[in-house]
C-alpha atoms as a PDB file:
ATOM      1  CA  UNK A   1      34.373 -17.460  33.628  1.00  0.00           C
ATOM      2  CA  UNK A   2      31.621 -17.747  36.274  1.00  0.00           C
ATOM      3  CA  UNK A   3      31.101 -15.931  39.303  1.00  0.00           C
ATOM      4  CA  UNK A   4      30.263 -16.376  42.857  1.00  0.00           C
ATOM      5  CA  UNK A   5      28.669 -14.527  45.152  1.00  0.00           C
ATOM      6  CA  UNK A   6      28.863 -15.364  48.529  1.00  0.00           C
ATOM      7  CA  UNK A   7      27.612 -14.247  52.461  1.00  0.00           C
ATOM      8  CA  UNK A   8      29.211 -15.477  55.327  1.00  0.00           C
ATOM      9  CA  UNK A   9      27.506 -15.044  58.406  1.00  0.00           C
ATOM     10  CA  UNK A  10      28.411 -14.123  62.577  1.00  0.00           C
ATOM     11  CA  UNK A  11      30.919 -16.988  63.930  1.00  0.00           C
ATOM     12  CA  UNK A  12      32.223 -18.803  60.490  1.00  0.00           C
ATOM     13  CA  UNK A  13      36.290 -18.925  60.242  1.00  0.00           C
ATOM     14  CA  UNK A  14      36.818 -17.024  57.196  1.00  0.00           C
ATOM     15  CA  UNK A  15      39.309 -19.231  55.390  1.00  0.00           C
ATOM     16  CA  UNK A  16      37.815 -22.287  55.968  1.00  0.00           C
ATOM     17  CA  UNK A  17      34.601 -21.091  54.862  1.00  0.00           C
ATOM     18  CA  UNK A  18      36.152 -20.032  51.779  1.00  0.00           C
ATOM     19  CA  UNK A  19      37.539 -23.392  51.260  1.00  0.00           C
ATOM     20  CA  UNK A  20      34.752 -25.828  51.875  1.00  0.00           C
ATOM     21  CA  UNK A  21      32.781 -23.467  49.749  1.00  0.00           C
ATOM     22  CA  UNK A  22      35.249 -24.030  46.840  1.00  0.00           C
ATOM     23  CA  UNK A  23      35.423 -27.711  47.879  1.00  0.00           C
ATOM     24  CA  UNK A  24      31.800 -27.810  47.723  1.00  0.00           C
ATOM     25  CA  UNK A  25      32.037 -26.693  44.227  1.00  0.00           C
ATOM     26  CA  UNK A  26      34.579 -28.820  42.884  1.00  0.00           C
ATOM     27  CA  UNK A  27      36.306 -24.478  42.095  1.00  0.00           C
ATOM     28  CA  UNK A  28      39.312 -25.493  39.920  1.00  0.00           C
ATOM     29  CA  UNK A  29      40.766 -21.959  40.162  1.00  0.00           C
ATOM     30  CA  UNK A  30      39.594 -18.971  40.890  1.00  0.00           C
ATOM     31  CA  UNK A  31      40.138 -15.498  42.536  1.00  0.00           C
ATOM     32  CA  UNK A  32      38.541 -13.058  45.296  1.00  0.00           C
ATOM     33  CA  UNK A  33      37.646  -9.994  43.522  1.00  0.00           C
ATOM     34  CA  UNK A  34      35.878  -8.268  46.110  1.00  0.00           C
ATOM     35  CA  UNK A  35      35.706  -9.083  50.032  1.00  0.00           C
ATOM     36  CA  UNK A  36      34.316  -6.985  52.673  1.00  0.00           C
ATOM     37  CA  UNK A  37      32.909  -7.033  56.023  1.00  0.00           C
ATOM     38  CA  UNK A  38      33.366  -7.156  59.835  1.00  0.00           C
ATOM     39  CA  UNK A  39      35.710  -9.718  61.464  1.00  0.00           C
ATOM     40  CA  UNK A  40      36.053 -10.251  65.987  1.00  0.00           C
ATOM     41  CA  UNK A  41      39.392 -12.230  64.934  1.00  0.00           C
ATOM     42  CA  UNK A  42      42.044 -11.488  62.832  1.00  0.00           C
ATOM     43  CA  UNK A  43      44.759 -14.136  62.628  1.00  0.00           C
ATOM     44  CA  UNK A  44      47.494 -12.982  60.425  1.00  0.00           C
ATOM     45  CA  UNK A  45      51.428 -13.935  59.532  1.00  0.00           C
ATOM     46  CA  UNK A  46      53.717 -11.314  58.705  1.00  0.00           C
ATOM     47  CA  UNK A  47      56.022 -10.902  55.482  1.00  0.00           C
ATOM     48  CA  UNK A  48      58.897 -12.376  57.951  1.00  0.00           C
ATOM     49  CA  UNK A  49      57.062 -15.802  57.356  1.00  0.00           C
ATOM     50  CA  UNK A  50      57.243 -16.914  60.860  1.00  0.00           C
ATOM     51  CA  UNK A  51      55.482 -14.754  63.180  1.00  0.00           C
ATOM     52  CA  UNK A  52      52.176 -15.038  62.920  1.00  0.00           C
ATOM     53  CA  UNK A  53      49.897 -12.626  65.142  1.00  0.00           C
ATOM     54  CA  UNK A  54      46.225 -12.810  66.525  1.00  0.00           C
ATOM     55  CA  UNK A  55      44.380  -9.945  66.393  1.00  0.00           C
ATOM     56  CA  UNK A  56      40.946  -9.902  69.241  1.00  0.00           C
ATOM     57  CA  UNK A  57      39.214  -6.934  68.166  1.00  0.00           C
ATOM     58  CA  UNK A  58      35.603  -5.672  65.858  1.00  0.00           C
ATOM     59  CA  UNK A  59      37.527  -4.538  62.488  1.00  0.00           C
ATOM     60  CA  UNK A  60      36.590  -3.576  58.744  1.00  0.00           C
ATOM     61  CA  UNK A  61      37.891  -6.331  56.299  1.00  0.00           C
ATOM     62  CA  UNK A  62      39.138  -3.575  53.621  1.00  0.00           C
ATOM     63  CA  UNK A  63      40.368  -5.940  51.239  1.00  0.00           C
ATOM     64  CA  UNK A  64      40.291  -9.731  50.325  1.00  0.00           C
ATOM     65  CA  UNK A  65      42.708 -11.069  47.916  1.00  0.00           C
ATOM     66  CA  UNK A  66      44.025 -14.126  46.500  1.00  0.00           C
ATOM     67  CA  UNK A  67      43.783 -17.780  44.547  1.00  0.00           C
ATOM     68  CA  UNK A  68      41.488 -20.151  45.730  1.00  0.00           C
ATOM     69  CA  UNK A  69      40.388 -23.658  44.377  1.00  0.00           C
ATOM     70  CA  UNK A  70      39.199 -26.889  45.438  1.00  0.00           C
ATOM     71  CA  UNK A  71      42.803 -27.505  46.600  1.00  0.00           C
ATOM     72  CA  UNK A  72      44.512 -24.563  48.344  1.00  0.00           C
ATOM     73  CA  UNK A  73      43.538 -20.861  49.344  1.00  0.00           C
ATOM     74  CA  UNK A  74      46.073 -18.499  49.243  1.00  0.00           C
ATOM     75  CA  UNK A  75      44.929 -14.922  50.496  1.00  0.00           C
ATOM     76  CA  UNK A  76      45.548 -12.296  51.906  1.00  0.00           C
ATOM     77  CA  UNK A  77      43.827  -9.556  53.898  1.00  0.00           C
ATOM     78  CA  UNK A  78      44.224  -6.018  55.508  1.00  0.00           C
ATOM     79  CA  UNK A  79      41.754  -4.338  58.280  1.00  0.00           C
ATOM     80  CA  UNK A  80      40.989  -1.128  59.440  1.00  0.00           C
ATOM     81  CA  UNK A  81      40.875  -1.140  63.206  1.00  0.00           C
ATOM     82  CA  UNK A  82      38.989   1.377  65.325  1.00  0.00           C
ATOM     83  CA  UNK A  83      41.465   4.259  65.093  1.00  0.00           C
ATOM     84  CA  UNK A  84      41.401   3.645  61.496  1.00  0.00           C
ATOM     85  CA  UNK A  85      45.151   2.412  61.380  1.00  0.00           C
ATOM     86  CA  UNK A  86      45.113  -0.694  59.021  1.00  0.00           C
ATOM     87  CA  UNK A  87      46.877  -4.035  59.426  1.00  0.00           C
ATOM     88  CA  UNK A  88      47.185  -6.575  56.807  1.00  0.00           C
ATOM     89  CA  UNK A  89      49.008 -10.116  55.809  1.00  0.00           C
ATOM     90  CA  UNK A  90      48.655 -13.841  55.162  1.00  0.00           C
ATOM     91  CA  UNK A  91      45.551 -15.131  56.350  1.00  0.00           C
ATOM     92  CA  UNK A  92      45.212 -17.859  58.598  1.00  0.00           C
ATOM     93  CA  UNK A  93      42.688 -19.832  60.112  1.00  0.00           C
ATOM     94  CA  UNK A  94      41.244 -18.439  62.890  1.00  0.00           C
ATOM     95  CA  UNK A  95      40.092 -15.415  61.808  1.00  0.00           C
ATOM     96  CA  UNK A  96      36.334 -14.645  62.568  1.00  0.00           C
ATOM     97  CA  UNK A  97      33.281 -13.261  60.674  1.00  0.00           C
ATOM     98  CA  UNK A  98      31.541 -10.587  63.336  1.00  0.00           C
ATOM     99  CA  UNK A  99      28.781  -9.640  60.853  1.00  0.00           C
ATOM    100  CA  UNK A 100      28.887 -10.555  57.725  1.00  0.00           C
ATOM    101  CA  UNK A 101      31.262 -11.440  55.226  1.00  0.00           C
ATOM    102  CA  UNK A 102      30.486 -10.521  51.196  1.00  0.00           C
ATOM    103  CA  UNK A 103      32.710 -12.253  48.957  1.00  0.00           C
ATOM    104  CA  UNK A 104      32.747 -12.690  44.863  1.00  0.00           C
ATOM    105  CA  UNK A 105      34.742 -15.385  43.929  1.00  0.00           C
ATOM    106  CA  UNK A 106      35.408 -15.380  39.609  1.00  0.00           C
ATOM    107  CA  UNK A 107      36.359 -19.074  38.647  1.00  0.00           C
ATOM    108  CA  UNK A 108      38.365 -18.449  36.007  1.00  0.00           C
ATOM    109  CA  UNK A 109      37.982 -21.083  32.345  1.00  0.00           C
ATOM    110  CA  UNK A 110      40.908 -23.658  31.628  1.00  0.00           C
ATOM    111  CA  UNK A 111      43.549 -23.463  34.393  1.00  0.00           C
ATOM    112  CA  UNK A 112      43.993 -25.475  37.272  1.00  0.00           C
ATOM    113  CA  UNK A 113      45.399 -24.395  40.630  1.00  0.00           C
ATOM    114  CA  UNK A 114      47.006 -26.356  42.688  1.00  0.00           C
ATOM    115  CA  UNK A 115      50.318 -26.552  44.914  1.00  0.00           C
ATOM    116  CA  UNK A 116      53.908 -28.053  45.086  1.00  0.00           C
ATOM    117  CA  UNK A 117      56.648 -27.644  47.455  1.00  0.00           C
ATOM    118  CA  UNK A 118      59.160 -24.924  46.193  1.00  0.00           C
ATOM    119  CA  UNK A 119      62.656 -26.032  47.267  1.00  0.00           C
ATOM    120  CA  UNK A 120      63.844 -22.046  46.875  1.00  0.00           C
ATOM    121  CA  UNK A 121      60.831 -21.048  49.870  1.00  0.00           C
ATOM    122  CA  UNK A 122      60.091 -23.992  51.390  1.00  0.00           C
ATOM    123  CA  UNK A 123      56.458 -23.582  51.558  1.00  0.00           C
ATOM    124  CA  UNK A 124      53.625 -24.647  49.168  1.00  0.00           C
ATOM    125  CA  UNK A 125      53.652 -22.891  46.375  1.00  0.00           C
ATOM    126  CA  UNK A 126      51.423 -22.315  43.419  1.00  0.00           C
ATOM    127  CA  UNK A 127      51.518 -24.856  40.694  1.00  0.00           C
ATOM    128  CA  UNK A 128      49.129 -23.412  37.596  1.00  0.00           C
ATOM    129  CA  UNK A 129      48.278 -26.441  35.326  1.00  0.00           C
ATOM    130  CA  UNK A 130      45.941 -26.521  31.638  1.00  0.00           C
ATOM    131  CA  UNK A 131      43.634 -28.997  32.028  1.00  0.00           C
ATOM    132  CA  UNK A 132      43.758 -31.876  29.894  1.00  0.00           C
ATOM    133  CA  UNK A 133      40.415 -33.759  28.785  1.00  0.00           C
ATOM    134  CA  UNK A 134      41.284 -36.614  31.446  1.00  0.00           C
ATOM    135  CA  UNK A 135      41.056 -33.477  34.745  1.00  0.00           C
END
């Protein structure tokens, strides 16, 4: 396995940082282990799978979860706003780094993630492959 360790700075969209960064290096699969840090945007989709909700307000990322590689990011993320209360889901796009964002990514040894449509959901799902000398 080999880890990452990663800042993300005032402005950057947190999932597509995340994926250019595992884009950038050509991440096969991997896993957030550890995200924290101060977002002005959250943009979120419930468990209902169809509303999705934009949150304009300074929170505390209080967890970062999910698979990641070169191909998909799948995560998910709850907040503590300022009363405390917390609010959590699906990430989207659209949700901004205030701060700082400190991620560590752990690319994990011979798998492959990667993503086919489920007919039971409907959505992109996770496909986990073993590479094969030719990947």
């Amino acid at each position: 396995m080999r880890s990452y360790c990663i800042r993300l700075v005032k402005g950057l969209d947190l999932l597509l940082s995340i994926q250019q960064f595992a884009e950038m290096y050509e991440i096969k699969a991997a896993t957030v282990v550890c995200g924290v840090g101060c977002i002005s945007r959250a943009k979120l989709r419930n468990a209902d799978r169809e509303t999705t909700t934009t949150f304009d307000e300074r929170m505390e990322i209080m967890s970062l979860t999910g698979t990641v590689s070169s191909k998909r990011a799948h995560l998910h993320m709850s907040a503590s706003r300022s009363d405390l209360s917390v609010i959590g889901g699906h990430l989207f796009e659209g949700t901004i780094i205030d701060n700082t964002c400190e991620l560590i990514l752990i690319e994990l040894d011979n798998v492959l993630f990667d993503s086919t449509k489920d007919p039971d959901t409907g959505f992109e799902e996770l496909l986990i492959r073993r590479p094969s000398f030719k990947d």
